[in-house]
Structures are given as C-alpha cells and as structure tokens.
Protein backbone atom coordinates (compact mmCIF):
# COMPACT_ATOMS: atom_id res chain seq x y z
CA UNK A 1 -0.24 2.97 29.76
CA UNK A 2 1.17 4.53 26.33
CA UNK A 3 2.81 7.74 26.56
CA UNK A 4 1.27 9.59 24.10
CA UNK A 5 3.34 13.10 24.79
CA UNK A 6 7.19 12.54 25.53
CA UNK A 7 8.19 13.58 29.38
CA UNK A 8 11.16 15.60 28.09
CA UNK A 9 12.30 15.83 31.86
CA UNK A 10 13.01 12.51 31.79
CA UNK A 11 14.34 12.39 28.29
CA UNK A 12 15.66 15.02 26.75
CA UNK A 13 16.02 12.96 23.32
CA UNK A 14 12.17 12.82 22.92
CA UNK A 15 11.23 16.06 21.62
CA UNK A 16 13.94 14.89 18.26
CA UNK A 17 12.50 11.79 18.15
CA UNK A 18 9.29 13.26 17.90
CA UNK A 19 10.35 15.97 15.68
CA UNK A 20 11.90 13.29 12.96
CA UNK A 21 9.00 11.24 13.14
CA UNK A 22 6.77 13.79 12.43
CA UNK A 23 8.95 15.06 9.56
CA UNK A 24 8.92 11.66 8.38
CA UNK A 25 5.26 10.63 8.60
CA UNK A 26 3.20 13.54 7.71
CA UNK A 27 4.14 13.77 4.21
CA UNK A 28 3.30 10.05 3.61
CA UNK A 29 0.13 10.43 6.13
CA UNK A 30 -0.91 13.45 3.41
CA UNK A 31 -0.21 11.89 0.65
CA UNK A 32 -2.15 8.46 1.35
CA UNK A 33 -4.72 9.88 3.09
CA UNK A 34 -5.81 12.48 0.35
CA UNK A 35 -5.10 9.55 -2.49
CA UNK A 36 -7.42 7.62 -0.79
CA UNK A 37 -9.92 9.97 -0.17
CA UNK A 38 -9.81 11.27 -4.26
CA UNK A 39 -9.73 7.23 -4.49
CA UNK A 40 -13.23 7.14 -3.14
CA UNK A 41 -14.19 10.33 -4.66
CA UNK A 42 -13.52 8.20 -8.14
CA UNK A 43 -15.63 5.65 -7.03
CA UNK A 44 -18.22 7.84 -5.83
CA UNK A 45 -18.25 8.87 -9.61
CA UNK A 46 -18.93 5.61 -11.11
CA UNK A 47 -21.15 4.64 -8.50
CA UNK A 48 -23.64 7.27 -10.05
CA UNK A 49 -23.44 5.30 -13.01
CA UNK A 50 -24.78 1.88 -10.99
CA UNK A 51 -24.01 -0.38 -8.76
CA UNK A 52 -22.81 -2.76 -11.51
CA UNK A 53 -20.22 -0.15 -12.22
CA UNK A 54 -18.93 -0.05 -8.94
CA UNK A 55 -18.63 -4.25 -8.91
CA UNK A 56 -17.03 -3.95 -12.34
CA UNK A 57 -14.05 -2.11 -10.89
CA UNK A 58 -14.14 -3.83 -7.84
CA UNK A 59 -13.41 -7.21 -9.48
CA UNK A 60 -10.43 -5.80 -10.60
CA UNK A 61 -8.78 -4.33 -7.53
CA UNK A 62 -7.28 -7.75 -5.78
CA UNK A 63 -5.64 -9.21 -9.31
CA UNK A 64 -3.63 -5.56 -9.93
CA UNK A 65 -2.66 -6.01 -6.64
CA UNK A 66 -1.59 -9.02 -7.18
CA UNK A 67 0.35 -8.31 -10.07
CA UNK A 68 2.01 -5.35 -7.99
CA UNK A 69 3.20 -7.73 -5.38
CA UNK A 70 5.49 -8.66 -7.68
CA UNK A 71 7.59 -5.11 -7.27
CA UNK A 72 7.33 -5.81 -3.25
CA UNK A 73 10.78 -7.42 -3.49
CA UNK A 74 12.45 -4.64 -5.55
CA UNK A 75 10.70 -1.68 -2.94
CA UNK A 76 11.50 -3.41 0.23
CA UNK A 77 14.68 -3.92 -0.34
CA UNK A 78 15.35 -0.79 -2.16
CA UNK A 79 13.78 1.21 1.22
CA UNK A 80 15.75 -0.79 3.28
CA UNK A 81 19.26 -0.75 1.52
CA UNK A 82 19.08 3.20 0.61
CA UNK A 83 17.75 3.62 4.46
CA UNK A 84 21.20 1.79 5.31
CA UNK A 85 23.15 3.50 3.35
CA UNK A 86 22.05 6.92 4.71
CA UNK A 87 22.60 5.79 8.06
CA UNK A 88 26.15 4.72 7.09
CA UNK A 89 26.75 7.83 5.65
CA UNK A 90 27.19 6.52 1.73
CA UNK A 91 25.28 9.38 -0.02
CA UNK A 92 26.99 9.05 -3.20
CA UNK A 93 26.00 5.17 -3.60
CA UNK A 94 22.03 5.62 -3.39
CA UNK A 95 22.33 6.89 -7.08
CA UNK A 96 23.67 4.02 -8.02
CA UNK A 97 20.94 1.50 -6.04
CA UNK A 98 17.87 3.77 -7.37
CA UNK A 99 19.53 3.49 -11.05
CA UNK A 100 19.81 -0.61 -10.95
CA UNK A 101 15.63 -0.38 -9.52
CA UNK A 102 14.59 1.71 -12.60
CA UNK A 103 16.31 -1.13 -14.46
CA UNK A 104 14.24 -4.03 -13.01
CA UNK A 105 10.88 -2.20 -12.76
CA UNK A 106 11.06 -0.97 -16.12
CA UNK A 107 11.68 -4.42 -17.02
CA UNK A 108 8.81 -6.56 -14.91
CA UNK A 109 6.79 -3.59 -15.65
CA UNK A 110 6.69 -4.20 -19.57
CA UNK A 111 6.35 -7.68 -18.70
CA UNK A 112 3.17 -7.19 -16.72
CA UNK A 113 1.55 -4.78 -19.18
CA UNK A 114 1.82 -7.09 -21.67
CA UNK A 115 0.30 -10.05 -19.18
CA UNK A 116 -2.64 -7.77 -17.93
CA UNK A 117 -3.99 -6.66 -21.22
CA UNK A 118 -3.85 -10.36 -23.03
CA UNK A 119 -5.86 -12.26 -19.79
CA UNK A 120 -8.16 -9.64 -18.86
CA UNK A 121 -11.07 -11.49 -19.76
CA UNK A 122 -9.39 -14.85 -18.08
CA UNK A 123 -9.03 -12.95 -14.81
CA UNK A 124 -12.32 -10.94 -14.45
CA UNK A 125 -14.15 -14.44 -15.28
CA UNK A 126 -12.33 -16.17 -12.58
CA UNK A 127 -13.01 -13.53 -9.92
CA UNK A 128 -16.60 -14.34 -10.66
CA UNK A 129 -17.67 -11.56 -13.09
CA UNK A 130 -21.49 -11.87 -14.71
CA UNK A 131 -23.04 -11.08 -17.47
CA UNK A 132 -23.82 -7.63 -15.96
CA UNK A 133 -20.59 -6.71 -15.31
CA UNK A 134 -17.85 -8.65 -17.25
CA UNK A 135 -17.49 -6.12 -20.29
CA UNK A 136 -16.97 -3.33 -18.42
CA UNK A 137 -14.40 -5.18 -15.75
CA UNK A 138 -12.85 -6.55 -18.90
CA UNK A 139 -11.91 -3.10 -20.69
CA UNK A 140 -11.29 -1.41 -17.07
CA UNK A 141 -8.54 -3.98 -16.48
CA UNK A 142 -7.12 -3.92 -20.09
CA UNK A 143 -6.33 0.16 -19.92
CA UNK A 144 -5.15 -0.32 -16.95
CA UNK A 145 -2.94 -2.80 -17.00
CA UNK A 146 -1.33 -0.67 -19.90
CA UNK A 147 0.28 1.85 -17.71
CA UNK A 148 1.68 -0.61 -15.03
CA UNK A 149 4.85 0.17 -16.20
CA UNK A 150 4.63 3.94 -15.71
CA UNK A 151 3.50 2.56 -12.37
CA UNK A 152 6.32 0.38 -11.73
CA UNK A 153 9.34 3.16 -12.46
CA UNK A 154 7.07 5.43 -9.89
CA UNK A 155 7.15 2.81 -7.20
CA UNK A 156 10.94 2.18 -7.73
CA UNK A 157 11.48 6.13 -7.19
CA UNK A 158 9.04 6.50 -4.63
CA UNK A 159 10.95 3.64 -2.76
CA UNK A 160 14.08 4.87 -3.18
CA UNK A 161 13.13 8.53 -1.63
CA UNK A 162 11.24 6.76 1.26
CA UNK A 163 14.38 5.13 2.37
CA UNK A 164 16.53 8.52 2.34
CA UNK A 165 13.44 9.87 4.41
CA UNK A 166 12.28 12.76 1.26
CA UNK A 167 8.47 11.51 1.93
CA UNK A 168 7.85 15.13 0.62
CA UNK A 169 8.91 14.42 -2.95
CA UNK A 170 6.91 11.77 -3.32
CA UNK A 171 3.46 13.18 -1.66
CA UNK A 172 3.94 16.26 -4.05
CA UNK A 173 4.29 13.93 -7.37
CA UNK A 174 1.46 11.15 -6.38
CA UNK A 175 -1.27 14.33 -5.03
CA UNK A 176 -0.60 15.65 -8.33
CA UNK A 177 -1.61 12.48 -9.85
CA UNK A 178 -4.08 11.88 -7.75
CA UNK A 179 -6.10 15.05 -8.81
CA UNK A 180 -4.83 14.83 -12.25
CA UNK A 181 -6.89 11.56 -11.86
CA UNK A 182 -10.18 12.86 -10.46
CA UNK A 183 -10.67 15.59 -13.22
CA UNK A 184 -9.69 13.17 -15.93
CA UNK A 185 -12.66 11.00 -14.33
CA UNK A 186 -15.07 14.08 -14.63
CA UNK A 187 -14.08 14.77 -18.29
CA UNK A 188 -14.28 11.05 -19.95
CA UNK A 189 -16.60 9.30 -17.16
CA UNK A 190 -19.53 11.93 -17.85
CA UNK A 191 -18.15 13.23 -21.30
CA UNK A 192 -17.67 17.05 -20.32
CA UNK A 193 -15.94 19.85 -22.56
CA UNK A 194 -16.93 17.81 -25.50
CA UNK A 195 -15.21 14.72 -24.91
CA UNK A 196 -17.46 11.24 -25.59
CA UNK A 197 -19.22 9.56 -21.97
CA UNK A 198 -16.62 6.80 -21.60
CA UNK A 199 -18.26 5.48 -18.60
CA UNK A 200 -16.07 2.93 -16.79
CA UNK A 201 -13.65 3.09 -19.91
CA UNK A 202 -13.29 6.79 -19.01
CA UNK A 203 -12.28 6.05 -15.28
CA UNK A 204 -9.55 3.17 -16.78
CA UNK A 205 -8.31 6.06 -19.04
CA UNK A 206 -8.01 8.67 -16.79
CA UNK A 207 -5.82 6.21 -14.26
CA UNK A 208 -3.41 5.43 -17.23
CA UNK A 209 -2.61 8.99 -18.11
CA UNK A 210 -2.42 10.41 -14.41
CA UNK A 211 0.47 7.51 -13.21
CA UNK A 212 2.27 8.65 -16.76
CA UNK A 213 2.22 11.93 -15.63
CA UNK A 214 3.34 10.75 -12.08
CA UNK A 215 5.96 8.64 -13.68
CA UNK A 216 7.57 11.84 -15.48
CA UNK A 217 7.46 13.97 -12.34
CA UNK A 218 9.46 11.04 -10.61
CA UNK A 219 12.10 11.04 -13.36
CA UNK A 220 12.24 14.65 -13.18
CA UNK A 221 13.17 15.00 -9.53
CA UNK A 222 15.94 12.10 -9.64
CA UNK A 223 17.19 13.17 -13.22
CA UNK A 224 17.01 16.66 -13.48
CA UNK A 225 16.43 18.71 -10.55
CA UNK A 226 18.55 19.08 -7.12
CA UNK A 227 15.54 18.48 -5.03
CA UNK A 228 17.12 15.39 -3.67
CA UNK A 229 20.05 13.84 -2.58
CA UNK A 230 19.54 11.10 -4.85
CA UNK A 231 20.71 12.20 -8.49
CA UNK A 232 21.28 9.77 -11.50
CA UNK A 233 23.38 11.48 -14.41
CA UNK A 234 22.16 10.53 -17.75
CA UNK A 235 25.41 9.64 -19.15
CA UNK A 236 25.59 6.64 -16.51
CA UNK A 237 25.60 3.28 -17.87
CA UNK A 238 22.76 1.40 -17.57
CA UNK A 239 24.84 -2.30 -17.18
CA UNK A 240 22.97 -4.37 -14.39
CA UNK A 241 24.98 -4.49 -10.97
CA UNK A 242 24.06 -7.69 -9.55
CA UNK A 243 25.65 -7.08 -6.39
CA UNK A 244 23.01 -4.39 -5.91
CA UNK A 245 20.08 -6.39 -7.14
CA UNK A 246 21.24 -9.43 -5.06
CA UNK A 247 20.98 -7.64 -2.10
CA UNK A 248 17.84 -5.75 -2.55
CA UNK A 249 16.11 -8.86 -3.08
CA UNK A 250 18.21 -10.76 -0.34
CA UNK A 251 15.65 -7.83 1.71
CA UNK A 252 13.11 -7.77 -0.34
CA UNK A 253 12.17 -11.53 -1.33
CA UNK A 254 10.30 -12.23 1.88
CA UNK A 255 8.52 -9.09 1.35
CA UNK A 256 7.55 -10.15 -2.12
CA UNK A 257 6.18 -13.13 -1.18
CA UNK A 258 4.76 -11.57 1.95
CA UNK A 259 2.52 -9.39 -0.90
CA UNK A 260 1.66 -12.47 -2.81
CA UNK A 261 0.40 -14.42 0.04
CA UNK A 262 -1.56 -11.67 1.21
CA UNK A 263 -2.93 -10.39 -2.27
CA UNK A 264 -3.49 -13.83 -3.51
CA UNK A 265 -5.51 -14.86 -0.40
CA UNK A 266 -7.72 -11.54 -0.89
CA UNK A 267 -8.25 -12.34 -4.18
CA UNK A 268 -9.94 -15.32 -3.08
CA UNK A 269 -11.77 -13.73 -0.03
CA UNK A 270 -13.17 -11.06 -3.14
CA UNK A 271 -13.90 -14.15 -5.08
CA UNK A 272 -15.78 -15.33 -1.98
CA UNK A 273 -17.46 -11.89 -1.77
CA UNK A 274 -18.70 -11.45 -5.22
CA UNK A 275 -20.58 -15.17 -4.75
CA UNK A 276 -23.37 -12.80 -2.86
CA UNK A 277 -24.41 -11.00 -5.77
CA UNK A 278 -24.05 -7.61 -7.21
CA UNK A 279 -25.58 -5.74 -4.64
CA UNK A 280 -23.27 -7.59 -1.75
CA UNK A 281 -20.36 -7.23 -3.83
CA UNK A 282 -20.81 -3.37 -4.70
CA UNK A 283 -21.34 -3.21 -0.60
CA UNK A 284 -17.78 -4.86 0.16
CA UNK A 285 -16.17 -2.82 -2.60
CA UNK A 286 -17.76 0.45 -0.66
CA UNK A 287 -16.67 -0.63 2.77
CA UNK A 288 -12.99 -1.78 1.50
CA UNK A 289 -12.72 1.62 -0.57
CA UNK A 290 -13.74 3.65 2.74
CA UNK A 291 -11.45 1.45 5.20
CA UNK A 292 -8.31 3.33 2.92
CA UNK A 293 -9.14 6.00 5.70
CA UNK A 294 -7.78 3.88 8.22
CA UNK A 295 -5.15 1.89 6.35
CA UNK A 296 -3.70 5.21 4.58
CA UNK A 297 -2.54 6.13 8.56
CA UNK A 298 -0.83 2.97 9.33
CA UNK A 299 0.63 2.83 6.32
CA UNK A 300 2.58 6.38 6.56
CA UNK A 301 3.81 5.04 10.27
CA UNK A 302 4.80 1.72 8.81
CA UNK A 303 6.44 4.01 6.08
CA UNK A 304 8.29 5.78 9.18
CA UNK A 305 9.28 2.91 10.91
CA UNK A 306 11.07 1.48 7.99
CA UNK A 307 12.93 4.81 7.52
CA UNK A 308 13.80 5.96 10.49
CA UNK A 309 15.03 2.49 11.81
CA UNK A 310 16.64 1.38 9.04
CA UNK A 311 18.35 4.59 9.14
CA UNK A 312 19.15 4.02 12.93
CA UNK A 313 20.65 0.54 12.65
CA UNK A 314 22.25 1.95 9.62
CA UNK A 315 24.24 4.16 11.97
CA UNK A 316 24.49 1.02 14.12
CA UNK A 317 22.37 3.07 17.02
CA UNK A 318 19.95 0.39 18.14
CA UNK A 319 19.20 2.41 21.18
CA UNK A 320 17.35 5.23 19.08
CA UNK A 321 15.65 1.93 16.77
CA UNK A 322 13.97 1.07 20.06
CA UNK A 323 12.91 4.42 20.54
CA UNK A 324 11.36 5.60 17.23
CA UNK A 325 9.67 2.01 17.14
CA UNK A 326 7.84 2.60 20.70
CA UNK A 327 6.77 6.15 19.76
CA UNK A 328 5.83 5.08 16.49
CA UNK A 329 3.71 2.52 17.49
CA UNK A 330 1.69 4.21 20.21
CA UNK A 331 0.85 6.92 18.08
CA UNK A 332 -0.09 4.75 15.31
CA UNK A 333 -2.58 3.24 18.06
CA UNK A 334 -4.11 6.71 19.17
CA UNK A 335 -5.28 7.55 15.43
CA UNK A 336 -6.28 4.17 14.79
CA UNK A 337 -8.68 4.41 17.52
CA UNK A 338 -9.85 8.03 16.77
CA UNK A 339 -10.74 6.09 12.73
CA UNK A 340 -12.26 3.34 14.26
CA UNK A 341 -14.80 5.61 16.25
CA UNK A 342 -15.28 8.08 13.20
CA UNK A 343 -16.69 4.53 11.36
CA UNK A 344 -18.92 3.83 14.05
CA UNK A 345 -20.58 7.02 13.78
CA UNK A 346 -20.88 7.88 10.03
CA UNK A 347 -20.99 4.54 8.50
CA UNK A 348 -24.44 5.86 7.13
CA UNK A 349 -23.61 9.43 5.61
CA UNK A 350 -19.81 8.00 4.78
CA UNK A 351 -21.89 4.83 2.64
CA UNK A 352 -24.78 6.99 1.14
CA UNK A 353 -21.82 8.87 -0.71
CA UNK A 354 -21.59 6.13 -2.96
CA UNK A 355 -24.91 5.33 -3.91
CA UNK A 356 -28.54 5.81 -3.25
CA UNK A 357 -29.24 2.08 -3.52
CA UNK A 358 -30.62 2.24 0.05
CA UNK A 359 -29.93 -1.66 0.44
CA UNK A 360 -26.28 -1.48 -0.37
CA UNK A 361 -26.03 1.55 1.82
CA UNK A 362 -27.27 -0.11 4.93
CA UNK A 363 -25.00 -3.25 3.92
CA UNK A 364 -22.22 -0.61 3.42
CA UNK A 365 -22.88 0.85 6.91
CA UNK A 366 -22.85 -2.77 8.65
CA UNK A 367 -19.37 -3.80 7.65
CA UNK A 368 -17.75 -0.40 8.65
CA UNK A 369 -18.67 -0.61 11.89
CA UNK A 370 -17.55 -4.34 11.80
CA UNK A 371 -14.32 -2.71 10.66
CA UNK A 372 -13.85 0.03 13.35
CA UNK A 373 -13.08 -2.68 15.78
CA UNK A 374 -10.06 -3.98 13.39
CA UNK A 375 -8.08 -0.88 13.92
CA UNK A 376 -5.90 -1.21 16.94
CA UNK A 377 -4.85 -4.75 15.52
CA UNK A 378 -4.40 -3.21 12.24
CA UNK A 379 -2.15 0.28 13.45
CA UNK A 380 -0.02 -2.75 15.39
CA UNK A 381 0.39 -5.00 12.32
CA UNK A 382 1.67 -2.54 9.96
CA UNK A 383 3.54 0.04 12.17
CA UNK A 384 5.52 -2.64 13.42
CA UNK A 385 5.84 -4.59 10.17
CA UNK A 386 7.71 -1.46 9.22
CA UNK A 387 9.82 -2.17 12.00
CA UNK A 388 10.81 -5.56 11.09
CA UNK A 389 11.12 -4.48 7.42
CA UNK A 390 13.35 -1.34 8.50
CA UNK A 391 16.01 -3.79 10.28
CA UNK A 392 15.83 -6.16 7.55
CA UNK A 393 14.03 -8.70 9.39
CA UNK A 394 11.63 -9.35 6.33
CA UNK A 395 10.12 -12.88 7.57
CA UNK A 396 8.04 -12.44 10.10
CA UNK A 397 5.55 -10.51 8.56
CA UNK A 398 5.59 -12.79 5.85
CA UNK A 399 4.91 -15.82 8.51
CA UNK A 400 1.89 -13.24 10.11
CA UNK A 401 0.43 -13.22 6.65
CA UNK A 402 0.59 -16.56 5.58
CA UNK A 403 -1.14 -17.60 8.79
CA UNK A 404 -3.36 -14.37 9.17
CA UNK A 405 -4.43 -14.17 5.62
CA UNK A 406 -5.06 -17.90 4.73
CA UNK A 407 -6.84 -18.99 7.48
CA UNK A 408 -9.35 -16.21 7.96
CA UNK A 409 -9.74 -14.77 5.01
CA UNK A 410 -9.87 -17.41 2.61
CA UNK A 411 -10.83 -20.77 4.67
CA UNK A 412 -12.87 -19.20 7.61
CA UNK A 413 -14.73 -16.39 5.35
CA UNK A 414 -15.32 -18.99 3.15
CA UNK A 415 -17.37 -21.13 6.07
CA UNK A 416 -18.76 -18.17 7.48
CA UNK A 417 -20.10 -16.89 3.94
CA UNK A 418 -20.90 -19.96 2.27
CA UNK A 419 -21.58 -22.81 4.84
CA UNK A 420 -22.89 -20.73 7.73
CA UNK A 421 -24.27 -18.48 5.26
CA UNK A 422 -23.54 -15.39 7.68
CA UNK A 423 -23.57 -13.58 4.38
CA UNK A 424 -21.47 -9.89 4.25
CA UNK A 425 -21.19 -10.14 8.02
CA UNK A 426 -19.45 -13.08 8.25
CA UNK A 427 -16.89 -12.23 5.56
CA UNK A 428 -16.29 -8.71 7.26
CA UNK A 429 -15.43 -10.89 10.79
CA UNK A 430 -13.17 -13.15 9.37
CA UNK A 431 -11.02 -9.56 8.14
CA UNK A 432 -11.29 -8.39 11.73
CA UNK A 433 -9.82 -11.79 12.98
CA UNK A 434 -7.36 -12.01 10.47
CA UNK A 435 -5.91 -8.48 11.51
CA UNK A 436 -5.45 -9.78 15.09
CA UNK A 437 -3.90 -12.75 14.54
CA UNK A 438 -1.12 -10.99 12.26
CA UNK A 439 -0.87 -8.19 14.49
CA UNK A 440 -0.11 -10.70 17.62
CA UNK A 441 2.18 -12.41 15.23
CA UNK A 442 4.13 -9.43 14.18
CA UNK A 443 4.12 -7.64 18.21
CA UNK A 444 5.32 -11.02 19.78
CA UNK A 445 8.35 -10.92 17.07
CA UNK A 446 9.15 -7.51 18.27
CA UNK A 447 8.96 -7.92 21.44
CA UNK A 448 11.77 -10.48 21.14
CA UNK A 449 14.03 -7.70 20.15
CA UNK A 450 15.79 -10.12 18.02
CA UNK A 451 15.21 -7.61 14.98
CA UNK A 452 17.84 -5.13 16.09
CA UNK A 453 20.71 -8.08 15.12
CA UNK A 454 19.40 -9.11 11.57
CA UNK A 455 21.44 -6.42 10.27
CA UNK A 456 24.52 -7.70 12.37
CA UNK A 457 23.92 -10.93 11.48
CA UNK A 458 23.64 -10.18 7.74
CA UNK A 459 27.33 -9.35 7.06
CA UNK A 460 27.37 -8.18 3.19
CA UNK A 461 24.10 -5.77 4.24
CA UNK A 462 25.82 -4.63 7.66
CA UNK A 463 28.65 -3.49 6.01
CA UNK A 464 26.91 -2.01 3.50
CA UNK A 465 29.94 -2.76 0.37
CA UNK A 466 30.62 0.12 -2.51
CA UNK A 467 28.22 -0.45 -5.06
C-alpha cells in the first residue's frame, strides 16, 4: 500500500520532506493548472466561432511543439546543472549558466521564428489541413511562430529558476501571461472596445503579445530585481562558455531528442486524427485540450522531482533522493486518480463547454473517459521521468518514448483508425496503451536504483567545475 500521510513516529524526516515538496510543487501545480484551464477557456472562445476554428488551431499544436523540442536540450540540462549546483552549494555560478542559456535560446529562437513563418503553409498542408480550414491554420501558425523567440528566452529563465527550486517566480510571470492572453482573445477574437473581429488571427495575436510580455517579466526578475538568487549584471560579457553549454547539453541531449521522438510521433498520430474529418478532429482537439487537467499535475511533480533530487544528489545525499522520489510519486498517483474519476463523470458538461455541435460533444465525452483510465500510467511516467532527469539519467525516458510513442501512437493508432476503422476510439486506446508501456519503462528503470550513480559516474557534472 502507498503511504499517502508520512508516519512521523517512524520518521521524523517526513514532515520536511513533505514540507519541501509541497513548497516545490504547488507553485508549478498553480501555474500549469490555471494555464491550462485559461488554455481551454481560449479555445472555448474560438470554438464559438465553429468547429472549423477549433481544427484550424488544432492542426497547429503538434508542429510548435515540435519546434519547441528543440529547447528540451538547453532546459533539461539547464534544470539539472543549476539543481546541482545548488546542492553543491555554488550560488554565485548559476548566473553564469542562466547567462550562457539566454545566449542559445535567443539564438535557436530567431532561428525558428524565421522557419515557422516561411513554411506555414508547408506544415498545415502536411498535417492534413482542407479547404475549410487551411487559411486560418496558415495565418494562426505564421503570428505565432513570430514570438517563439520571446518564448524561447522565457523557457531558458523559467528553467533556470526551476532548478534553484523559485517555482514561485515563474507561476507569477506565466499566470500573468496567461490572463494577459485570455483578455487579448476577448478584445481581437470578437472585436470589443473598437478593435476589428480578428477571428482566429485575433487568438494568434493575442498569444504573441502575452509571451512578450512574459518574456520581459522574466528578464526583469533575473536582471533587475533581488527576487532571486540568480542575478545576471548587465555589464557581463556575453562571450559563449562552452564548458557550460557542453555540459548542459551533455544532460540535456537525450532529453531533446526524447521531445522530438515524442512530438514528432504525435504529430503523426494528429495527422492520423485529422484523416476523420472536421468534426472528429475538432473532437480530439477538445479531449487533448481538456486532458491538460491531468497532465498540468504530473507535470508540476515531474517538475519537483527534477528539483529536489537533483538538488539532493547535488549535495551527494542519495538517501533523501530516494525519499522525495517515493513521496513524490505516490502523491502524484492519488491526484491522478482523483482526475481520472472527475473525467468519468463530467465528460459531458466538461465537452459541451466547447461547442454546441451535439455530435462532437458526445465524441468529446467518449475519449475522456477513454482517457481517465490513462492516468495512473501517466502520474508514473512523468513523476518519475523527473526523477531520472533530476539525477542526470536522461536516457531512459528517451528509450520509454521511442518505444511508447512509436508503436502506439503512430503504427497501432494508425491500424486501429484506418485499417480496423475503430474511428476516434481506437486512436484514444492506442494513447492509453502508449502511457503504460512508457510508464513500465520508466518505473522498471527506477526501480533499478541505478539513477542515484549517473551523477557519480559522470565526473565533470559530479564535480560540478567553476564556470
């Protein structure tokens, strides 16, 4: 049985543990829960536009995140390295790492701007966009795409704070955004205090200018105020240390190509998706923009994990690892289960937010409650993926994804959808099986225990050099 409430007769180290998890996780558990939630409150808006509206955006959800996985590398490892070096006690050196990841975000992030806004068309086309859509998924992803970069140096920061465990910082600057974001949608979707009815234009727009203003707050708290521990001066130099940036992505590369495995395959299982039509396709996009109440969660304990045990082997205490990976986990697995039963009984209400199309509503409904029965495999997946990531030991999940991601949701979803012709349903098993089989992949390498040496074994990371 999981113990769920620490026995602090039996250890009197518990109630700490508990308290720094808690400290830890709550900011990041507010902060993704409530983006996701204004997340589907922005797609509730367009969805009273049409249905088409909601597939237009949908289409281009999987190739951003595929462009994103390309910062994977530079967060990972940025988490990871800054969570060493507070363990180890080097304050004064995590300006100095955050300083050389504004460098290389900034950098890819102009890069990928650039990239996004020339192949829009190219990439909304090949994730099977129609003539009833492919305008409107077109200009979305080109006004995007602009502001990646302002998305990019926000990541970087946000990354850098994770790993000194200031999850506040970062909840404060991306809620801000986040509602910055939903009234922008209400003034230039609808066209209210006399701006023009951009429509799905308006939504792109509003996303742009709330991750600048994100971006700025970011810069603010590392450049300006004494919020944090981590402070850049402005007079630095801005010369690239490749010491740091070979072992951030010496961390990070796995995770990188962890992101592109997985993003890339669910770009094709979306691809596979749209093939049933607008209607079928505006259903997924409901059901994945709702399932962000379950994923937000185990994200913020994955977030934990990778502080609080990178932080712990850090300090070369594998003992309290152990602990705040146990404790993590089960309580990842108690709110997982509480989601998974909130889906089972308001799929219906939850759906009918989006739309009154009464046929994508019950198809809505169908593939939540598909979904509920993912979460325990989920919660174990990515609580424990923070684990691994936390100690360094960056593979594994990348092995659970490849194996997870490619087989189920690309090759089996493809059978189920289009040779069994199972339709939504079958694409919305092959998720739940692909959650299990990375979730089995990633527990089995934890059980092992062998992720408590990595950092041991990695002797330029262990000792954590001067940068």
């Amino acid at each position: 049985m999981f113990r769920f409430l620490p026995n602090f007769k039996e250890d009197k180290d518990s109630l700490k543990i508990w308290q720094r998890i808690i400290s830890i996780t709550w900011p990041a558990f507010i902060e993704l829960v409530l983006s996701t939630l204004f997340g589907m409150i922005n797609m509730i808006m367009v969805g009273k536009l049409s249905s088409a509206a909601i597939a237009s955006i949908g289409l281009t959800n999987q190739p951003f995140m595929l462009l994103l996985a390309v910062f994977a590398a530079v967060n990972v490892g940025t988490t990871t390295l800054v969570a060493w070096n507070v363990g180890s006690g080097h304050i004064k050196k995590l300006g100095a790492i955050t300083r050389q990841i504004l460098i290389v975000n900034t950098l890819l992030g102009i890069i990928l701007s650039i990239v996004g806004v020339v192949f829009a068309r190219n990439i909304v086309l090949f994730m099977g966009a129609n003539a009833e859509t492919v305008k409107d998924a077109t200009l979305y992803f080109q006004i995007v795409a602009a502001g990646l970069v302002f998305q990019a140096v926000t990541m970087g920061i946000t990354a850098s704070l994770r790993g000194a465990g200031e999850t506040k910082l970062p909840m404060l600057y991306n809620i801000a955004s986040t509602l910055l974001n939903v009234f922008g949608n209400y003034i230039l979707i609808y066209g209210k205090f006399g701006f023009p009815a951009w429509g799905v234009a308006g939504a792109a727009a509003s996303t742009t200018i709330s991750r600048l203003l994100a971006c700025l707050a970011a810069l603010y708290i590392i450049y300006i105020s004494n919020k944090s521990k981590i402070h850049i001066s402005r007079k630095e130099t801005y010369k690239m240390d490749f010491g740091i940036i070979k072992q951030v992505f010496s961390i990070g590369l796995p995770a990188s190509l962890e992101q592109f495995v997985i993003q890339g395959g669910l770009t094709m299982f979306a691809r596979t998706v749209s093939s049933l039509g607008t209607a079928g396709f505006a259903a997924h996009q409901i059901g994945i923009n709702i399932s962000g109440l379950a994923f937000a969660p185990s994200m913020a304990f994955g977030v934990a994990t990778t502080t609080l045990v990178g932080q712990s082997l850090g300090a070369n205490d594998k003992e309290r690892a152990q602990k705040y990976a146990n404790t993590v986990h089960h309580m990842s697995i108690a709110v997982a289960c509480t989601v998974g039963l909130v889906f089972l009984f308001f799929s219906y209400p939850l759906a009918h937010l989006y739309t009154q199309d009464l046929t994508v509503v019950a198809m809505s409904s169908m593939v939540l409650k598909i979904l509920a029965f993912a979460q325990p495999g989920q919660s174990t997946q990515l609580s424990l993926a923070g684990v691994l990531r936390g100690s360094g030991d960056t593979m594994y999940p990348l092995y659970a994804s490849i194996f997870g991601i490619w087989i189920f949701r690309v090759v089996v979803a493809y059978l189920f959808v289009s040779i069994f012709h199972w339709g939504l349903v079958g694409a919305w098993i092959a998720l739940v099986l692909d959650q299990y089989t990375r979730a089995g992949i990633v527990y089995f390498r934890y059980r092992s225990g062998k992720w408590r040496y990595i950092k041991d074994q990695a002797r330029n990371a262990s000792e954590v050099q001067p940068c």
